[in-house]
PDB file of N, CA and C in Angstrom:
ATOM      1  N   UNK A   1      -2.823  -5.847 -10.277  1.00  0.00           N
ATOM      2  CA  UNK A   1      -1.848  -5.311 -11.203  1.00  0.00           C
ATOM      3  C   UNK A   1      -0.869  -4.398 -10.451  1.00  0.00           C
ATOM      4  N   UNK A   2      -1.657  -3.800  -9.845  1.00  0.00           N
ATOM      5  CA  UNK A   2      -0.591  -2.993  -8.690  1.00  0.00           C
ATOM      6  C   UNK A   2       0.524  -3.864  -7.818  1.00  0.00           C
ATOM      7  N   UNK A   3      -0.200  -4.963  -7.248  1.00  0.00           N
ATOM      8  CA  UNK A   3       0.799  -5.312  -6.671  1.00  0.00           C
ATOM      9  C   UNK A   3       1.931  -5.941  -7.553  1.00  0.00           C
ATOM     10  N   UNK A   4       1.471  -6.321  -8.237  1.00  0.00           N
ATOM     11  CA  UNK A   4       2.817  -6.881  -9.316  1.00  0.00           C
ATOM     12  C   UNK A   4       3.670  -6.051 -10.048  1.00  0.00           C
ATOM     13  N   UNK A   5       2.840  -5.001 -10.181  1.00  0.00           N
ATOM     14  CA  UNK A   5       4.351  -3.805 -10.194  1.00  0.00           C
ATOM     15  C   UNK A   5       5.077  -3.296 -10.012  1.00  0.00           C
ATOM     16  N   UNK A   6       4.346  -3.050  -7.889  1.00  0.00           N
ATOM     17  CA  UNK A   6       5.288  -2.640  -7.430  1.00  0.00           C
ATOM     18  C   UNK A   6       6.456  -3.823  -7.035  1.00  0.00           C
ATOM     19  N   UNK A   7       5.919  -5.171  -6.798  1.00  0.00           N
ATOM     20  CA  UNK A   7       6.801  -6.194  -7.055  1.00  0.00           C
ATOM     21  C   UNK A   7       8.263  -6.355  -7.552  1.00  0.00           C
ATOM     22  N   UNK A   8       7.767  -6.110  -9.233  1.00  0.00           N
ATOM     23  CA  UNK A   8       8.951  -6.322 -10.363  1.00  0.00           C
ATOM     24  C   UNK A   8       8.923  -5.222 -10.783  1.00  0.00           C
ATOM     25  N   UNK A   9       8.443  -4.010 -10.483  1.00  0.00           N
ATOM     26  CA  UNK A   9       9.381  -2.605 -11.202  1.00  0.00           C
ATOM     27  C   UNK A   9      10.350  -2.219 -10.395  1.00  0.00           C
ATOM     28  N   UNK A  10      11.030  -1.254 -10.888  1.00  0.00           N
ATOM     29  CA  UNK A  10      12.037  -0.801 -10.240  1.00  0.00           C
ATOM     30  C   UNK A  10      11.832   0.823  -9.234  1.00  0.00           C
ATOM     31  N   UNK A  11      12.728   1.306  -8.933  1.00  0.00           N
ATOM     32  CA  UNK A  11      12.582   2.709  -8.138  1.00  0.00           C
ATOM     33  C   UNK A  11      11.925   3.788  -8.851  1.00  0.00           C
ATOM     34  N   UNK A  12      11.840   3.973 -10.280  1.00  0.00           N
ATOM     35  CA  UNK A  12      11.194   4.812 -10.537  1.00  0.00           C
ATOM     36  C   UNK A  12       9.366   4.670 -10.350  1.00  0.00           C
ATOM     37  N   UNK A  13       9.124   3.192 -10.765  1.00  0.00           N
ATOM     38  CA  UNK A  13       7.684   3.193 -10.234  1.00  0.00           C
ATOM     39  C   UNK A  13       7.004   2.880  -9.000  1.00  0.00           C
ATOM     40  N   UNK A  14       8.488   3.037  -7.464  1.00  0.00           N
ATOM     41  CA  UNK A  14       8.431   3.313  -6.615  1.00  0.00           C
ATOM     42  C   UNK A  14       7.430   4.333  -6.541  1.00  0.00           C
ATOM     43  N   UNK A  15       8.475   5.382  -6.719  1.00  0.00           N
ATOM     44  CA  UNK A  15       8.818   6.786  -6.872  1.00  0.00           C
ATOM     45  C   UNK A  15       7.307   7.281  -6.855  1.00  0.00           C
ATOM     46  N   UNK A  16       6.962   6.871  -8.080  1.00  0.00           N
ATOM     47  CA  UNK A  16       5.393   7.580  -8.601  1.00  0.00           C
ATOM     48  C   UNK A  16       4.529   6.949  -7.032  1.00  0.00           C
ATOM     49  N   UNK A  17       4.476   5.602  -7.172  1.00  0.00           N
ATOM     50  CA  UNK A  17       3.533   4.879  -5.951  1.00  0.00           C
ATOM     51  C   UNK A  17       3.318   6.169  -4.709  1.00  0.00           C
ATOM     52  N   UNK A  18       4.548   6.351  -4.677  1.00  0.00           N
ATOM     53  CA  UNK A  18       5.126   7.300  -3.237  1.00  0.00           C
ATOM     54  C   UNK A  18       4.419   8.689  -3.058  1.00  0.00           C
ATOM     55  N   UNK A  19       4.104   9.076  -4.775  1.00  0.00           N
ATOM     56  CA  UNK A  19       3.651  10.705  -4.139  1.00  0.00           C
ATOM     57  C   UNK A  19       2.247  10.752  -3.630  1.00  0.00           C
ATOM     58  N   UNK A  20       2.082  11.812  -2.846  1.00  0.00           N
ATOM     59  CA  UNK A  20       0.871  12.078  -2.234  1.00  0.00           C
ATOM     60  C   UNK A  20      -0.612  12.341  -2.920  1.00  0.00           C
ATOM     61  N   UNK A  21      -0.009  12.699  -4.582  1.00  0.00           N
ATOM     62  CA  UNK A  21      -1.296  12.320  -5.071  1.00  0.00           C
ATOM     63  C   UNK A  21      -1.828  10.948  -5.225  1.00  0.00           C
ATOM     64  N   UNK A  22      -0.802  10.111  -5.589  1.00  0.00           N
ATOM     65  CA  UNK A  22      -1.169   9.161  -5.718  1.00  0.00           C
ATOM     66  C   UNK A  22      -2.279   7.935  -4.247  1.00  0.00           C
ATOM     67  N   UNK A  23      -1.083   8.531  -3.588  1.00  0.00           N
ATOM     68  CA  UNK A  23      -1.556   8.024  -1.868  1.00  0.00           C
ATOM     69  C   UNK A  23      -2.522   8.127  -1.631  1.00  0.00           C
ATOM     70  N   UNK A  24      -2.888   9.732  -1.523  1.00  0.00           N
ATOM     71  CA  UNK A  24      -4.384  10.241  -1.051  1.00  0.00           C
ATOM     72  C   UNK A  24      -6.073  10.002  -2.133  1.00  0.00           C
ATOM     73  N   UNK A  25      -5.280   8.739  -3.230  1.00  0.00           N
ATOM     74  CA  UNK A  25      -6.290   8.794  -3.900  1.00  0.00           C
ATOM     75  C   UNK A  25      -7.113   7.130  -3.089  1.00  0.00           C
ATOM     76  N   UNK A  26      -5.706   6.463  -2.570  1.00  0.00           N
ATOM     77  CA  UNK A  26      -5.869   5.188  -2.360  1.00  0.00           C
ATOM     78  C   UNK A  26      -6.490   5.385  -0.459  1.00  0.00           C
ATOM     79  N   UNK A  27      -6.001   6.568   0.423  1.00  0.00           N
ATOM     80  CA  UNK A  27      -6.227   6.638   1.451  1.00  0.00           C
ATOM     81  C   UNK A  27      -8.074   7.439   1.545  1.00  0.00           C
ATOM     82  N   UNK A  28      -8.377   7.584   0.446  1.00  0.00           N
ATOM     83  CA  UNK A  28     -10.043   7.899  -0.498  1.00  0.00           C
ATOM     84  C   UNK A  28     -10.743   6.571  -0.269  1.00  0.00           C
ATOM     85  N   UNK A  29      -9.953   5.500  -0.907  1.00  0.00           N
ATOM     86  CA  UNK A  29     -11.110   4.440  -0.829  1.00  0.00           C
ATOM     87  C   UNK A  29     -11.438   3.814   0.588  1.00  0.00           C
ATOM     88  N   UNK A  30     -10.308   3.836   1.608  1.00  0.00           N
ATOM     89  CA  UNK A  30     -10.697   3.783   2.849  1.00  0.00           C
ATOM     90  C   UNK A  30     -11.362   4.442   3.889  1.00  0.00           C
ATOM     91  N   UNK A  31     -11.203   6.108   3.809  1.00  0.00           N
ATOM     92  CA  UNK A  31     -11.618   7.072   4.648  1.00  0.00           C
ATOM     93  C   UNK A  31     -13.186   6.722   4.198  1.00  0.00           C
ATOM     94  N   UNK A  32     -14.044   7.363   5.548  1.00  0.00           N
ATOM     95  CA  UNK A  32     -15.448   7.442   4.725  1.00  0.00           C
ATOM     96  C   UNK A  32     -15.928   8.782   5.049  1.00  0.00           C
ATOM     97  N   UNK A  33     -14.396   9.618   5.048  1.00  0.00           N
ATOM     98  CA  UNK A  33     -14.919  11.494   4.789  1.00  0.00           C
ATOM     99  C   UNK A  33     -14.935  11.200   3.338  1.00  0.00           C
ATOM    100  N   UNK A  34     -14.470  10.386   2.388  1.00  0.00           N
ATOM    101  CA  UNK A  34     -14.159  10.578   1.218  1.00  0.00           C
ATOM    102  C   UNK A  34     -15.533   9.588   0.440  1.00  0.00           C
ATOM    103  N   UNK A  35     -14.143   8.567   0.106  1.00  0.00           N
ATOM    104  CA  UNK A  35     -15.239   7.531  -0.420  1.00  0.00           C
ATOM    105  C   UNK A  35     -15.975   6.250   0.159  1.00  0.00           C
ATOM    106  N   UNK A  36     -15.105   6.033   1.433  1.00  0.00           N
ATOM    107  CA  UNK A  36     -14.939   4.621   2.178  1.00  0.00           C
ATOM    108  C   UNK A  36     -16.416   4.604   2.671  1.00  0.00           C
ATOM    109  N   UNK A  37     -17.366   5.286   2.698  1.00  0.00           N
ATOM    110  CA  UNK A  37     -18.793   4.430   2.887  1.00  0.00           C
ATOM    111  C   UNK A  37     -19.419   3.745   1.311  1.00  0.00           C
ATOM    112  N   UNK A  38     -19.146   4.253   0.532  1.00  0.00           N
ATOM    113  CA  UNK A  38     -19.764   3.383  -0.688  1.00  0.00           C
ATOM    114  C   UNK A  38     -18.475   2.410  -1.333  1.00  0.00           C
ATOM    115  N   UNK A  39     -17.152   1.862  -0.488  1.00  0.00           N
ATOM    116  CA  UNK A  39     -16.544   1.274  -1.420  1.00  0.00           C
ATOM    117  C   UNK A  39     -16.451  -0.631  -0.390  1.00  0.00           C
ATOM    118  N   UNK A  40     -16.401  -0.936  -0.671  1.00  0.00           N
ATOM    119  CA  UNK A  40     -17.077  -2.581  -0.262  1.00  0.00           C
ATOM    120  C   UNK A  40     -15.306  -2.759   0.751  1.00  0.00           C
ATOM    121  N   UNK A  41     -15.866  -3.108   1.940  1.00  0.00           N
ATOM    122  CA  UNK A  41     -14.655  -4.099   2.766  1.00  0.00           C
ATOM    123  C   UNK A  41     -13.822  -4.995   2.239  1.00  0.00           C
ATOM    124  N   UNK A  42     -13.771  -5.371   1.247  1.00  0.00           N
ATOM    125  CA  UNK A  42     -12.494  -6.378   0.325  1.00  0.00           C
ATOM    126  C   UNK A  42     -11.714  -5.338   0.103  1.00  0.00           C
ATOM    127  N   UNK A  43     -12.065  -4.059  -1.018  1.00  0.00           N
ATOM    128  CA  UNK A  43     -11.442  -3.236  -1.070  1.00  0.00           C
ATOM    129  C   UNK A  43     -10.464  -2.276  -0.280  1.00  0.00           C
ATOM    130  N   UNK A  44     -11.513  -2.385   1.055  1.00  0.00           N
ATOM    131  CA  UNK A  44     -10.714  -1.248   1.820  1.00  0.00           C
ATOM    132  C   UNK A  44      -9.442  -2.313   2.325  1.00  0.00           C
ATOM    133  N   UNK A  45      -9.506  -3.710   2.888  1.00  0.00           N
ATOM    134  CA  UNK A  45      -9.389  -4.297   3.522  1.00  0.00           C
ATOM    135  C   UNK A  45      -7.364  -5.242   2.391  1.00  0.00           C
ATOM    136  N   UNK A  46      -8.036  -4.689   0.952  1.00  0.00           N
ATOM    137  CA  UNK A  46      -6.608  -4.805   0.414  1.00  0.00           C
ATOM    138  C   UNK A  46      -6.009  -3.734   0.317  1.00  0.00           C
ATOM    139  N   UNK A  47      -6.422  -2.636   0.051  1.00  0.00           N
ATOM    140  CA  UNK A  47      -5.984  -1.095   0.086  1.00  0.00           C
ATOM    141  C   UNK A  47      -5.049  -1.023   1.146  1.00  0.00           C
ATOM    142  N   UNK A  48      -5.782  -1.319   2.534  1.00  0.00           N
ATOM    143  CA  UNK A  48      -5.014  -1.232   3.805  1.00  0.00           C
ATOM    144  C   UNK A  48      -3.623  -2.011   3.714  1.00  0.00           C
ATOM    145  N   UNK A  49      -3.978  -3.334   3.281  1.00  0.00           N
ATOM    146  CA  UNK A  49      -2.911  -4.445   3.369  1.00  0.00           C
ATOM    147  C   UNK A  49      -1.637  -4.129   2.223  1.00  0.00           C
ATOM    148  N   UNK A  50      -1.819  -4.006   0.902  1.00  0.00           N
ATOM    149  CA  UNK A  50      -0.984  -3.194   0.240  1.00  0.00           C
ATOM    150  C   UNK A  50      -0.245  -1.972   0.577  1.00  0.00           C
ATOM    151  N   UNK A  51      -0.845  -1.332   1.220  1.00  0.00           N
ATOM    152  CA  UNK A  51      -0.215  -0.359   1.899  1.00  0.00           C
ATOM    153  C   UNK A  51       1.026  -0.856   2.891  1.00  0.00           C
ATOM    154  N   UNK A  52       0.762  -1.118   4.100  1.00  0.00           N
ATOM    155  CA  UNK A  52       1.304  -1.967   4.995  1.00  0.00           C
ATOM    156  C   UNK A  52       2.329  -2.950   4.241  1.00  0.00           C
ATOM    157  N   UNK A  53       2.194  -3.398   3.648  1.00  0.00           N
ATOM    158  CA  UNK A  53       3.020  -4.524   2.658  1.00  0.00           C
ATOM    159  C   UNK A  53       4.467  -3.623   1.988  1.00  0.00           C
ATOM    160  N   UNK A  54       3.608  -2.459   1.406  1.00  0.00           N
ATOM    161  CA  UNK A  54       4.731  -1.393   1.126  1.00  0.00           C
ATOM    162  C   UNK A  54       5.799  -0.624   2.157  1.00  0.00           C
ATOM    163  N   UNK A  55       4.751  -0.495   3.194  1.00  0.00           N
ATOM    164  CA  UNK A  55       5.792  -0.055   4.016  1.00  0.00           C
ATOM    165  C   UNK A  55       6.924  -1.154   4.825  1.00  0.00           C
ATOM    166  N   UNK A  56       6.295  -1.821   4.462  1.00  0.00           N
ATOM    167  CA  UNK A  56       7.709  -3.131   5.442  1.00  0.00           C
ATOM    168  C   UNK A  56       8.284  -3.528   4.123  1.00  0.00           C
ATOM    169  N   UNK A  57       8.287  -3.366   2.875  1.00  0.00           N
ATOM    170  CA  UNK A  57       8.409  -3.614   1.479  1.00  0.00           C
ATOM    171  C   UNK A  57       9.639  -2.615   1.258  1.00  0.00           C
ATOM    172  N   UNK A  58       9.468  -1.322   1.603  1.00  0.00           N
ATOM    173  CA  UNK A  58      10.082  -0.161   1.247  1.00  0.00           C
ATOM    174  C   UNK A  58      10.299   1.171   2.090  1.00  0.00           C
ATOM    175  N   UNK A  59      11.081   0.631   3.244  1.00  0.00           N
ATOM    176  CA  UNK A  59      11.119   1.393   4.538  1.00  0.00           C
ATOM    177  C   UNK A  59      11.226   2.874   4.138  1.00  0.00           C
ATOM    178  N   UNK A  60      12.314   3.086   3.126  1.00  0.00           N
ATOM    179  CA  UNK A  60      12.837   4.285   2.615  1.00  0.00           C
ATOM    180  C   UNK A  60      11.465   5.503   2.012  1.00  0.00           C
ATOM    181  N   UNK A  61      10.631   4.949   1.510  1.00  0.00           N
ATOM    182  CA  UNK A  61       9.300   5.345   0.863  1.00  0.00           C
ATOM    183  C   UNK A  61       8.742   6.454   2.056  1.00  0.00           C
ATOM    184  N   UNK A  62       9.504   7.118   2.607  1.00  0.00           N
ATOM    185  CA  UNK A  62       9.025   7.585   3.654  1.00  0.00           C
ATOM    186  C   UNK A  62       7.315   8.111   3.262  1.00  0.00           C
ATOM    187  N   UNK A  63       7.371   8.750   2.501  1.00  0.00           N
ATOM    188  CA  UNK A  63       5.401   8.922   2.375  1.00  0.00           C
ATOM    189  C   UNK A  63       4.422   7.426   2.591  1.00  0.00           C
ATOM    190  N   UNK A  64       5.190   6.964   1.836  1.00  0.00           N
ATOM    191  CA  UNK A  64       3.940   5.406   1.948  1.00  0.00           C
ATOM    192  C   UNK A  64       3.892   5.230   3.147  1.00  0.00           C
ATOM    193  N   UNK A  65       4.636   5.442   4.107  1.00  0.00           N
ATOM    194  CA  UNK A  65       4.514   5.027   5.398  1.00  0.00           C
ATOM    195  C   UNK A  65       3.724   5.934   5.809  1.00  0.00           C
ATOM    196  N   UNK A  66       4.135   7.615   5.993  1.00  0.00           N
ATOM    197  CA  UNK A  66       3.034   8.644   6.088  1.00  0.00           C
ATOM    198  C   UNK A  66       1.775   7.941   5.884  1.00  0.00           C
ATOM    199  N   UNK A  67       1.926   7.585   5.005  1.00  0.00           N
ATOM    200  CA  UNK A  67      -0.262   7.445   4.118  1.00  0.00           C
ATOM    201  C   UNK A  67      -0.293   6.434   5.350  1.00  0.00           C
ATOM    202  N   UNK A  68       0.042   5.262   5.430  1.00  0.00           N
ATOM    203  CA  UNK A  68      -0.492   4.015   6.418  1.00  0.00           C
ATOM    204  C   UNK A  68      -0.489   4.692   7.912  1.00  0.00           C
ATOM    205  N   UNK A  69       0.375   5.387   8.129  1.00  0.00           N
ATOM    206  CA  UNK A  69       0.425   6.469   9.689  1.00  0.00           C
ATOM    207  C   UNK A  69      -1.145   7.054   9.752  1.00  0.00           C
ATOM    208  N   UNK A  70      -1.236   7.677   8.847  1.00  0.00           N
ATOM    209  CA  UNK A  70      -2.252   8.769   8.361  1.00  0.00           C
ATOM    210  C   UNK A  70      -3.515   7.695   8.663  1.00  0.00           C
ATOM    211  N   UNK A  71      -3.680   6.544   7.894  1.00  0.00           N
ATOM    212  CA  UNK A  71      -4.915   5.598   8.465  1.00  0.00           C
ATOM    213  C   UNK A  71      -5.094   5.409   9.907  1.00  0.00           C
ATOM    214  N   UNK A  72      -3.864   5.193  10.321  1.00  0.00           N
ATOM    215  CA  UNK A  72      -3.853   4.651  11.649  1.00  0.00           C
ATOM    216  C   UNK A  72      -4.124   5.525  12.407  1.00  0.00           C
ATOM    217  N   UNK A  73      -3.750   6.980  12.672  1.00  0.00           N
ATOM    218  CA  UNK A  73      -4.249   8.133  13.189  1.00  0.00           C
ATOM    219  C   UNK A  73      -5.651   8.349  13.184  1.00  0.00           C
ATOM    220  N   UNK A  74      -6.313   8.266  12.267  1.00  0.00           N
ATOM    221  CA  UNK A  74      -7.701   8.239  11.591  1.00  0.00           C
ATOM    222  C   UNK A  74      -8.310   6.924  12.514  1.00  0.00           C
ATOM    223  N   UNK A  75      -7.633   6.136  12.733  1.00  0.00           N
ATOM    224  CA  UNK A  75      -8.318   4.779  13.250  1.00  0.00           C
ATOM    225  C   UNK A  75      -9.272   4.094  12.307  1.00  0.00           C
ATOM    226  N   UNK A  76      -8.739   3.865  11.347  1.00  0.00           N
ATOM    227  CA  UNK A  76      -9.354   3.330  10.281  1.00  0.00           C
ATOM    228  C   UNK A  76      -8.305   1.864  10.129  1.00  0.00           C
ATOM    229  N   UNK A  77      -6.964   2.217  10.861  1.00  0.00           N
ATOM    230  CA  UNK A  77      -6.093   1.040  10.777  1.00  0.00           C
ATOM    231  C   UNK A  77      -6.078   0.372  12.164  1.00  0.00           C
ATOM    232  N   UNK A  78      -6.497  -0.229  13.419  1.00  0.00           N
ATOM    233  CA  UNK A  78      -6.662  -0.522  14.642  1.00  0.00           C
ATOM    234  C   UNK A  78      -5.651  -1.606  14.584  1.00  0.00           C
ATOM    235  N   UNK A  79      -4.575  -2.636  13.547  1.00  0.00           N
ATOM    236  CA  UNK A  79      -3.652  -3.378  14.044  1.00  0.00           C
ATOM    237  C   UNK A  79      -3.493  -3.409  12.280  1.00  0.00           C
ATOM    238  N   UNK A  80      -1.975  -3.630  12.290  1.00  0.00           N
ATOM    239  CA  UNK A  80      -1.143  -4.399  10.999  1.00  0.00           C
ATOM    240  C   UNK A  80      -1.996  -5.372  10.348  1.00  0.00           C
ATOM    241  N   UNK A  81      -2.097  -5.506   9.288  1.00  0.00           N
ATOM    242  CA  UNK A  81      -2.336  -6.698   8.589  1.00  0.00           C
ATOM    243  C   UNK A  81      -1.715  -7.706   8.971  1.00  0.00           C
ATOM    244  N   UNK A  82      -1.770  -9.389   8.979  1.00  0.00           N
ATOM    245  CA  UNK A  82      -0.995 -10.233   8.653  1.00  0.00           C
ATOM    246  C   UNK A  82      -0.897 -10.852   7.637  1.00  0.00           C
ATOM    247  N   UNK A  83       0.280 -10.188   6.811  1.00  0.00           N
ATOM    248  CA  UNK A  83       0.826 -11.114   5.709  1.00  0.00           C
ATOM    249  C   UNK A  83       1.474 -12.335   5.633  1.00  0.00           C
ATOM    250  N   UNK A  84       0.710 -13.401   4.515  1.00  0.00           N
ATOM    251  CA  UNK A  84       1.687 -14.405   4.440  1.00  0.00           C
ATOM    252  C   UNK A  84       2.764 -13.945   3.768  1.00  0.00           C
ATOM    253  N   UNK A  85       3.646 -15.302   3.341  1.00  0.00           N
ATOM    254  CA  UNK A  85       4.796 -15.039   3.153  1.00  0.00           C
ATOM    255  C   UNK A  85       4.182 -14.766   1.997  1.00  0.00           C
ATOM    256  N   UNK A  86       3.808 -15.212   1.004  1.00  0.00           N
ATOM    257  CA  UNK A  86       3.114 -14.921  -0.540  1.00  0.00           C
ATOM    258  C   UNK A  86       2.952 -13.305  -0.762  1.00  0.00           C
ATOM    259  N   UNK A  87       2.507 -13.306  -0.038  1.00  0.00           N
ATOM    260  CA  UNK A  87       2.036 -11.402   0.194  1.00  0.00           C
ATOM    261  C   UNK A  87       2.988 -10.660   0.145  1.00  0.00           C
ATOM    262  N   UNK A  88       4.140 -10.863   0.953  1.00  0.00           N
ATOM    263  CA  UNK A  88       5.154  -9.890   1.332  1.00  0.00           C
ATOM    264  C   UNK A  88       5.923  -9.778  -0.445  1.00  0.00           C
ATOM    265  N   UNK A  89       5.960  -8.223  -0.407  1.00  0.00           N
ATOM    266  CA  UNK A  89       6.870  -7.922  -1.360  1.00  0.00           C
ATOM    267  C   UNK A  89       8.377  -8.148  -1.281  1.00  0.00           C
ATOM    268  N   UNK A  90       9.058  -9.310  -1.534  1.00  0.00           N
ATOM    269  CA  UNK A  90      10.092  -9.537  -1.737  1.00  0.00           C
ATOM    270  C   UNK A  90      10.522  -9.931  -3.494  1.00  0.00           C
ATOM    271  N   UNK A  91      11.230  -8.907  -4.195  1.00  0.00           N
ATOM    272  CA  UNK A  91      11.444  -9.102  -5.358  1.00  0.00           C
ATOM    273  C   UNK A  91      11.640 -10.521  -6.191  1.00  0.00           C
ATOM    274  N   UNK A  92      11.231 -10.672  -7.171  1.00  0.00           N
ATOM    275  CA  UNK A  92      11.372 -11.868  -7.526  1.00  0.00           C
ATOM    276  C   UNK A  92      13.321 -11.817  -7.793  1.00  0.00           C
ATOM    277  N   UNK A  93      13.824 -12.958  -7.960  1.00  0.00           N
ATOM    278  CA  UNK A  93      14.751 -13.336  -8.482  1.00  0.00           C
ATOM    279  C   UNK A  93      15.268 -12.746 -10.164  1.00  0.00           C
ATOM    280  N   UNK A  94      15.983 -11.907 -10.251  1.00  0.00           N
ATOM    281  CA  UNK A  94      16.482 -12.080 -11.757  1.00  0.00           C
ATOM    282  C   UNK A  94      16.600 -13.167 -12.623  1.00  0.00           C
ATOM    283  N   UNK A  95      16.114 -13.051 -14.009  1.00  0.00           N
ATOM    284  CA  UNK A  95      16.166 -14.163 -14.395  1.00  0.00           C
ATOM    285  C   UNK A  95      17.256 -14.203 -15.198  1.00  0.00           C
ATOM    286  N   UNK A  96      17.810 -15.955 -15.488  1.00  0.00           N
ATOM    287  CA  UNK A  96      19.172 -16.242 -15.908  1.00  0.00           C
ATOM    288  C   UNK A  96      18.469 -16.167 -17.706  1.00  0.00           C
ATOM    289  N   UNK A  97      19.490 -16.144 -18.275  1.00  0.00           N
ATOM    290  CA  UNK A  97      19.963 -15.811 -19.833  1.00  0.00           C
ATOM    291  C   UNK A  97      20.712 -17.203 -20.296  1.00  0.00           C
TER     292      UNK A  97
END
C-alpha cells in the first residue's frame, strides 16, 4: 500500500513519507538495536528496497536519502538493491477524460 502511494500521490504525501518520524520508524524494522532481530528478512529486505527506490524516485527528499545513508553507515545496507523496471517509482501516466 505504501508503495502505491507513494507512486500515485502527490508532494504532500511525499512530504509526510520524508519526516524523520516517519523514517526512523521504518529504519526500526531493519536496525537490530531496535526491532530488526525479531522482524523476518522479507521485511527488512523490502524496507531496504523501498527506501532506495525512493531515493532514486525522489532525489529532492533529502531525508529519505539521509534514512538509506543512515543504513548504510550502520552497514545494514552493504550494496543498492536491484530494481526492476516494475519496481522503480516512475509515476503512472495521467489519465485521459
Amino acid at each position: 500500500v505504501l508503495e502505491a502511494c507513494m507512486k500515485n500521490c502527490g508532494r504532500r504525501f511525499h512530504n509526510e513519507v520524508g519526516k524523520y518520524r516517519f523514517l526512523n520508524e521504518l529504519i526500526k524494522l531493519v536496525s537490530p538495536k531496535y526491532m530488526g532481530d525479531n522482524v523476518s528478512e522479507k521485511v527488512k529486505a523490502k524496507t531496504i528496497e523501498m527506501l532506495y527506490s525512493w531515493t532514486v524516485a525522489f532525489p529532492n527528499e533529502a531525508k529519505i536519502s539521509e534514512a538509506y545513508d543512515t543504513l548504510r553507515r550502520q552497514g545494514l545496507v552493504t550494496s543498492d538493491p536491484k530494481l526492476p523496471l516494475d519496481k522503480t517509482l516512475m509515476p503512472s501516466p495521467p489519465t485521459r477524460r
